[in-house]
C-alpha atoms as a PDB file:
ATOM      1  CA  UNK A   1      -2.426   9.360 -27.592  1.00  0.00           C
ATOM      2  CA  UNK A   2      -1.352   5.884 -28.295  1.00  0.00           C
ATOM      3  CA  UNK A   3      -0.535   3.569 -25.346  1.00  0.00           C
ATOM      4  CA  UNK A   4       3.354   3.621 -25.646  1.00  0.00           C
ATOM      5  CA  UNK A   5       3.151   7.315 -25.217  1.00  0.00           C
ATOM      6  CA  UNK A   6       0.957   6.599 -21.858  1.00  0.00           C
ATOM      7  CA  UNK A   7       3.548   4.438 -20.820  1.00  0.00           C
ATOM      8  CA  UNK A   8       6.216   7.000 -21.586  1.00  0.00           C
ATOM      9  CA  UNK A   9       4.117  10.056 -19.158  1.00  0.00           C
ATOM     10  CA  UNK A  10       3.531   7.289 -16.791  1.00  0.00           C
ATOM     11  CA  UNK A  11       7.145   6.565 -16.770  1.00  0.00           C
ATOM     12  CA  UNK A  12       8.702  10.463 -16.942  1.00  0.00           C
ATOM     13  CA  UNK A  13       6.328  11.091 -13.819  1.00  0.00           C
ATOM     14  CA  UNK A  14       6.761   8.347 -11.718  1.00  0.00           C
ATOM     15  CA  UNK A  15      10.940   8.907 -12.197  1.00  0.00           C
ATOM     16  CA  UNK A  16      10.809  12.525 -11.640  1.00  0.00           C
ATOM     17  CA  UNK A  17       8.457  12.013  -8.555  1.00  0.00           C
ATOM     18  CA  UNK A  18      10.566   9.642  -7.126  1.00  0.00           C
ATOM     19  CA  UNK A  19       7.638   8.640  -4.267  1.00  0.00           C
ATOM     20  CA  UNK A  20       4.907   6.322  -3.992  1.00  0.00           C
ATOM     21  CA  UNK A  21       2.328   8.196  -7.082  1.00  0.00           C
ATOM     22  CA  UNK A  22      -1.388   7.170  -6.029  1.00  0.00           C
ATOM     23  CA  UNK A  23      -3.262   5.400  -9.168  1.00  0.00           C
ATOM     24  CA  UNK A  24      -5.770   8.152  -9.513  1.00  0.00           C
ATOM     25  CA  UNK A  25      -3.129  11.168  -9.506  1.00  0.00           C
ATOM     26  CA  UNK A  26      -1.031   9.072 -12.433  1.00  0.00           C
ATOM     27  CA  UNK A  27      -4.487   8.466 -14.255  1.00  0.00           C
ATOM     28  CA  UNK A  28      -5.240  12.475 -14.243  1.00  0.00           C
ATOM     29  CA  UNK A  29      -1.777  13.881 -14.691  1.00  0.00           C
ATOM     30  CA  UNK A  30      -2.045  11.616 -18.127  1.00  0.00           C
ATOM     31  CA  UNK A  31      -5.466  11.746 -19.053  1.00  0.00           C
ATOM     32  CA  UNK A  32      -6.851   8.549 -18.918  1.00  0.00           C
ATOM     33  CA  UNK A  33      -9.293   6.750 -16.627  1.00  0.00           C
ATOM     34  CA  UNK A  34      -7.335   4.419 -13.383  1.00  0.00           C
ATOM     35  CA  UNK A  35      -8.214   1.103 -14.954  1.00  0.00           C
ATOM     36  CA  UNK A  36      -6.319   2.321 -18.166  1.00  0.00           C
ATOM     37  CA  UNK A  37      -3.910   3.837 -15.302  1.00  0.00           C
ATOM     38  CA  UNK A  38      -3.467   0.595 -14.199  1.00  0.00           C
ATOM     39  CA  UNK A  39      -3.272  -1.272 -17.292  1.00  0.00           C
ATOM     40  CA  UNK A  40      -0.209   1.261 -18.576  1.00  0.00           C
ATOM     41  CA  UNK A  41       1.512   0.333 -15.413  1.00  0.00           C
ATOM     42  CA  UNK A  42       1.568  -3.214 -15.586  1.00  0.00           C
ATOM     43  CA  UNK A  43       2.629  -2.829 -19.240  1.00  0.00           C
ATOM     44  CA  UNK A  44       5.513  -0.603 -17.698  1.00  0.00           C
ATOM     45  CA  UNK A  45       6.194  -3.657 -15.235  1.00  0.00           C
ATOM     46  CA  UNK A  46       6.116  -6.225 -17.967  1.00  0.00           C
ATOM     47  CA  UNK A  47       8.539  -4.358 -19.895  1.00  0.00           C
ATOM     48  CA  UNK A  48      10.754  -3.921 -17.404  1.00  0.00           C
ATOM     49  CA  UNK A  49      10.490  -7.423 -15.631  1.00  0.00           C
ATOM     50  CA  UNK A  50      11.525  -9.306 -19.397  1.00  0.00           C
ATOM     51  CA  UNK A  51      14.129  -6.691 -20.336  1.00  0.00           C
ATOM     52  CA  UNK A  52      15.489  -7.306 -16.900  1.00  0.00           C
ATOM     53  CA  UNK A  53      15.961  -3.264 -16.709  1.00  0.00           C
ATOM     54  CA  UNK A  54      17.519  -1.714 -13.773  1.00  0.00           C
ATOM     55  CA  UNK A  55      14.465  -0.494 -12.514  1.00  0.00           C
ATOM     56  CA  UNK A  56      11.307  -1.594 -11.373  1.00  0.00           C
ATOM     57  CA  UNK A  57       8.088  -0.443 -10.767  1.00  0.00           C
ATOM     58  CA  UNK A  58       6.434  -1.186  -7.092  1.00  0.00           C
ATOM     59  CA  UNK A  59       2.915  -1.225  -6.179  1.00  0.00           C
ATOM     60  CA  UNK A  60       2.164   0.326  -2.672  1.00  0.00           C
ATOM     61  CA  UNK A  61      -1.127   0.045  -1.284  1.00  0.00           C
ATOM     62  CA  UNK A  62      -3.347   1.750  -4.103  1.00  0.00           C
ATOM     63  CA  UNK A  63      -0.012   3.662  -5.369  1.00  0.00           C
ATOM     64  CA  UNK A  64       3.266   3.151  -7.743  1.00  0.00           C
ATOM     65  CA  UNK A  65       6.564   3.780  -7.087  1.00  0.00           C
ATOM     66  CA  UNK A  66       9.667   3.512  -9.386  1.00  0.00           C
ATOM     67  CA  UNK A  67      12.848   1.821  -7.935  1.00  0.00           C
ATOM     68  CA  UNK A  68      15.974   0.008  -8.564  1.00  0.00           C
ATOM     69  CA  UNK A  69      15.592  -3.698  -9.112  1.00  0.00           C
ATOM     70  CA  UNK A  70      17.084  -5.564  -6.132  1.00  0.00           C
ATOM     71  CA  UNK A  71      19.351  -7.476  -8.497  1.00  0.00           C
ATOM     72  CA  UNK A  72      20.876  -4.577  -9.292  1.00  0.00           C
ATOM     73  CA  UNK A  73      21.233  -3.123  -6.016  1.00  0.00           C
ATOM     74  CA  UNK A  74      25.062  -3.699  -5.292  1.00  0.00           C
ATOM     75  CA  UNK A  75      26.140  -1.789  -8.314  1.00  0.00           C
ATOM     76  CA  UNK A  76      24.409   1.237  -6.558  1.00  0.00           C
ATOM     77  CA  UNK A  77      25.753   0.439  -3.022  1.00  0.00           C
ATOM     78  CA  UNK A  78      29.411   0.353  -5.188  1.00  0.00           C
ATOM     79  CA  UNK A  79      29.027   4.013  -5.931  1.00  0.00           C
ATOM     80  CA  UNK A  80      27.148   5.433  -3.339  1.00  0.00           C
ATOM     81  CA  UNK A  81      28.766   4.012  -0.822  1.00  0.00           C
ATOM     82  CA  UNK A  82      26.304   4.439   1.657  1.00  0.00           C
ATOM     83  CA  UNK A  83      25.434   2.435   4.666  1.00  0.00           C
ATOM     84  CA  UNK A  84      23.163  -0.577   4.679  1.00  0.00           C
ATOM     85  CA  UNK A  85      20.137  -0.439   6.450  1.00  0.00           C
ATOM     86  CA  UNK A  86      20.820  -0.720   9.834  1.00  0.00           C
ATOM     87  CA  UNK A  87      19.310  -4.007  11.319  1.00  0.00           C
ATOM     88  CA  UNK A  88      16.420  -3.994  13.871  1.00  0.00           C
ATOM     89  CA  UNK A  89      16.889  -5.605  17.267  1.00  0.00           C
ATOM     90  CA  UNK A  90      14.556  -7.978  18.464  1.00  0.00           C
ATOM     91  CA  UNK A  91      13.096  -5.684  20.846  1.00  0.00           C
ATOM     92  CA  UNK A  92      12.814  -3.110  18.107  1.00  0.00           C
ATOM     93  CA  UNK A  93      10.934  -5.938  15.694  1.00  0.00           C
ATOM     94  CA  UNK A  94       8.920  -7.158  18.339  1.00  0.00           C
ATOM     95  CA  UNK A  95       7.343  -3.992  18.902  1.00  0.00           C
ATOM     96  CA  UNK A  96       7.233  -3.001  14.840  1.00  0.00           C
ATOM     97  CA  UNK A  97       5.463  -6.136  14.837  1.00  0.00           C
ATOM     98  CA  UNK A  98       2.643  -5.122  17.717  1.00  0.00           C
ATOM     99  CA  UNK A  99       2.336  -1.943  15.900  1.00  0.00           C
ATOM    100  CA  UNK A 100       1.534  -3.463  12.739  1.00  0.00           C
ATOM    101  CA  UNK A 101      -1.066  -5.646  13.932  1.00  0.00           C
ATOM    102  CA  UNK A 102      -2.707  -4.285  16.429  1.00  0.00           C
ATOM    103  CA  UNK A 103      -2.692  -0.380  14.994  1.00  0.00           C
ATOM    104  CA  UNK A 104      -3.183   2.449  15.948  1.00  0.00           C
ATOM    105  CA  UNK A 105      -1.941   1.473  19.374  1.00  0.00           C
ATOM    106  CA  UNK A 106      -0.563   3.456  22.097  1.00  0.00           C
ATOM    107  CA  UNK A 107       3.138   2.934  23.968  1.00  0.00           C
ATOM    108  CA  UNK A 108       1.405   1.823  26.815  1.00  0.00           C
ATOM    109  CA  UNK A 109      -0.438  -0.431  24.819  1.00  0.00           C
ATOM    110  CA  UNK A 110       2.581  -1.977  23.585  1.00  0.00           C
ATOM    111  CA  UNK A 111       4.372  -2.119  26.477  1.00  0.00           C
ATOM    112  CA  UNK A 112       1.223  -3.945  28.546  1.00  0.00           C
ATOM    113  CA  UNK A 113       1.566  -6.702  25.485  1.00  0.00           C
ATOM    114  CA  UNK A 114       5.652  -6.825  25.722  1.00  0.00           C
ATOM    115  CA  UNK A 115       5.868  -6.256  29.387  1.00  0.00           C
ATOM    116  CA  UNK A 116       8.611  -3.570  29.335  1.00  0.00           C
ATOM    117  CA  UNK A 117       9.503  -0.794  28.337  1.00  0.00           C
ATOM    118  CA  UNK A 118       9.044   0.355  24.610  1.00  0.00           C
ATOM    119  CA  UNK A 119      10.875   3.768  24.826  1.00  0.00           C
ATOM    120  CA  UNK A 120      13.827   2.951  22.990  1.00  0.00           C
ATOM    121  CA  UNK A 121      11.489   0.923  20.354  1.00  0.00           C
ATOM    122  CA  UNK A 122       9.164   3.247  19.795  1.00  0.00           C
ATOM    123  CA  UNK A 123      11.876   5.831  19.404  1.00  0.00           C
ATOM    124  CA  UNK A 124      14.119   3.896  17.372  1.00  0.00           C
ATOM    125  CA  UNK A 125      11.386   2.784  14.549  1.00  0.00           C
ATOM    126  CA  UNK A 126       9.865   6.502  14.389  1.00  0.00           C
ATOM    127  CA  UNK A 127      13.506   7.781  13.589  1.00  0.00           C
ATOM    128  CA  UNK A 128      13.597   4.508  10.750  1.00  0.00           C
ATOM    129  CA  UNK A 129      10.258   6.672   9.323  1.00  0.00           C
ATOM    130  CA  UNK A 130       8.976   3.058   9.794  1.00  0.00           C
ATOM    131  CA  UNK A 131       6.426   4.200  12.411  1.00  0.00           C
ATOM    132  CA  UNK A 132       4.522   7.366  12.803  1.00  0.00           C
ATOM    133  CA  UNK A 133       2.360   9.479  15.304  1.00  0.00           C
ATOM    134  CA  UNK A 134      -1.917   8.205  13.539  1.00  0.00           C
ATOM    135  CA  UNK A 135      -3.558  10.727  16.468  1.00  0.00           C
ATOM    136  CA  UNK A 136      -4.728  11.018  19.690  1.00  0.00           C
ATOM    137  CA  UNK A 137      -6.379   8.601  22.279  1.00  0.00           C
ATOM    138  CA  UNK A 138      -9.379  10.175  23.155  1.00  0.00           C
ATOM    139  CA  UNK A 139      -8.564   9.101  26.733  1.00  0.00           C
ATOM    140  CA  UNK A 140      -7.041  11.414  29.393  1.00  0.00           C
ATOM    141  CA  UNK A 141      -3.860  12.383  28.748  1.00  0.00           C
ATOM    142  CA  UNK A 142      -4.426  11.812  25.048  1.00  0.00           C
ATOM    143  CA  UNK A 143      -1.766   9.394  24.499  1.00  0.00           C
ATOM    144  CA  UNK A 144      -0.347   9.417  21.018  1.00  0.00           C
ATOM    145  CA  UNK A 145      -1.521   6.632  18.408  1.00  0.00           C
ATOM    146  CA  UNK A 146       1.345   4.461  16.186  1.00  0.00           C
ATOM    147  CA  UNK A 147       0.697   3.179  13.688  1.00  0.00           C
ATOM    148  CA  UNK A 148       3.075   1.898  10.555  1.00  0.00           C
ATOM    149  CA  UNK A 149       3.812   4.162   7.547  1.00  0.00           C
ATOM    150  CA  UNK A 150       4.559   3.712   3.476  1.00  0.00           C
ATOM    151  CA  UNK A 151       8.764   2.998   4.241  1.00  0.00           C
ATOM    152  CA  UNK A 152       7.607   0.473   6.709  1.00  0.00           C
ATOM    153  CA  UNK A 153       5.806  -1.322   3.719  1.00  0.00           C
ATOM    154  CA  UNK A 154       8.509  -0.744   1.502  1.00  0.00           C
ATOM    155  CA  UNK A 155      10.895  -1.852   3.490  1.00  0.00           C
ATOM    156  CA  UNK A 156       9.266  -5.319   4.428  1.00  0.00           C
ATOM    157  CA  UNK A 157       8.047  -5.546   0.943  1.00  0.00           C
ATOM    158  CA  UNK A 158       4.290  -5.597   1.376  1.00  0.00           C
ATOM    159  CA  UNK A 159       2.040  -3.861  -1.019  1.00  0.00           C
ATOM    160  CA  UNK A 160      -0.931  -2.797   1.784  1.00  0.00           C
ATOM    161  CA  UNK A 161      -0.913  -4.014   5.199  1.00  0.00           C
ATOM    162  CA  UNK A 162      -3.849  -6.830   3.991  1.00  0.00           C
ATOM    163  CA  UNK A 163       0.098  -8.468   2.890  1.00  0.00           C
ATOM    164  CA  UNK A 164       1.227  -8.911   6.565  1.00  0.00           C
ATOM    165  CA  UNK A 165       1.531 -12.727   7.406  1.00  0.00           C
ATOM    166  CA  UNK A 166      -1.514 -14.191   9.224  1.00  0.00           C
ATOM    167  CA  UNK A 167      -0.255 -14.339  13.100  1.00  0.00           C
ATOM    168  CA  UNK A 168       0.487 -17.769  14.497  1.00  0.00           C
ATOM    169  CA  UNK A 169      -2.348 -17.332  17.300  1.00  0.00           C
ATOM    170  CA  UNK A 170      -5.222 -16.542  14.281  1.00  0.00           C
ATOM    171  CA  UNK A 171      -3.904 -19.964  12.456  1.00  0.00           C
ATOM    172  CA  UNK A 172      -4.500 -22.058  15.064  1.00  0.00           C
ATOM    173  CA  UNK A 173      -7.815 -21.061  15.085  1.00  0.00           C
ATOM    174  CA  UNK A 174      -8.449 -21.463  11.560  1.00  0.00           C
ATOM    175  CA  UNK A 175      -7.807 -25.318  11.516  1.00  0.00           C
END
């Protein structure tokens, strides 16, 4: 096969997935090795970033997603009608933002670090899908581990959690 017709099964499978496609699962599904894989993808993204298509393709940790392109994004909210995302309070985003960085991390955990409660948080972000149950606490009681999921990435716009912003606290230490 040539490369355009790469591109082409790369593209057909990553629309009709519609998820995040890991690089090795694209790469078999067409044949060809992950740094080829990888190579047909950013062609894909090239293509699609100078035409200045209506879709994009997002990298997720070590996986691809098709989506719309932002710039599009109100022609779709014109149809669809649906509701924006709902915003996060600052109780909710302070805790999303313990979870991220200190993961997997138990409620209690969280709520040592915030000093209240985190029910409401906790519950709020795993309805979101931006947080999710990452095990057990070997501990008594075996409280349950949160930890951030692939929507929370998405959502933020971070392609792997190495993408999270260095905290304030770690900076100062740097200089």
């Amino acid at each position: 096969m040539k490369l355009s017709e790469y591109e082409r099964a790369a593209e057909a499978i990553l629309f009709a997935v519609g998820t995040a496609v890991p690089i090795e699962s694209l790469a078999r599904a067409i044949g060809i090795d992950s740094e080829s894989a990888v190579t047909v993808i950013e062609n894909l993204c090239s293509y699609y970033d100078s035409e200045m298509r209506g879709i994009k393709i997002i990298k997720v940790e070590d996986c691809y997603q098709m989506c719309t392109n932002p710039s599009f994004y109100h022609f779709v909210r014109a149809l669809t009608e649906k509701e924006q995302k709902k915003k996060l309070s600052p109780a909710v985003i302070e805790t999303l933002a313990i979870i991220a960085y200190k993961q997997p991390v138990t409620k209690t955990q969280i709520e040592e670090i915030r000093g209240v409660d985190a029910t409401h948080a906790v519950n709020r972000l795993m309805e979101s899908g931006l947080v999710c149950e990452k095990g057990r606490l070997d501990s008594p009681g075996r409280p349950i581990l949160l930890g951030t999921t692939e929507e929370f990435l998405k959502y933020f716009g971070f392609s792997g959690l190495d993408k999270l912003p260095i905290p304030i606290e770690k900076t100062e230490n740097i200089q």
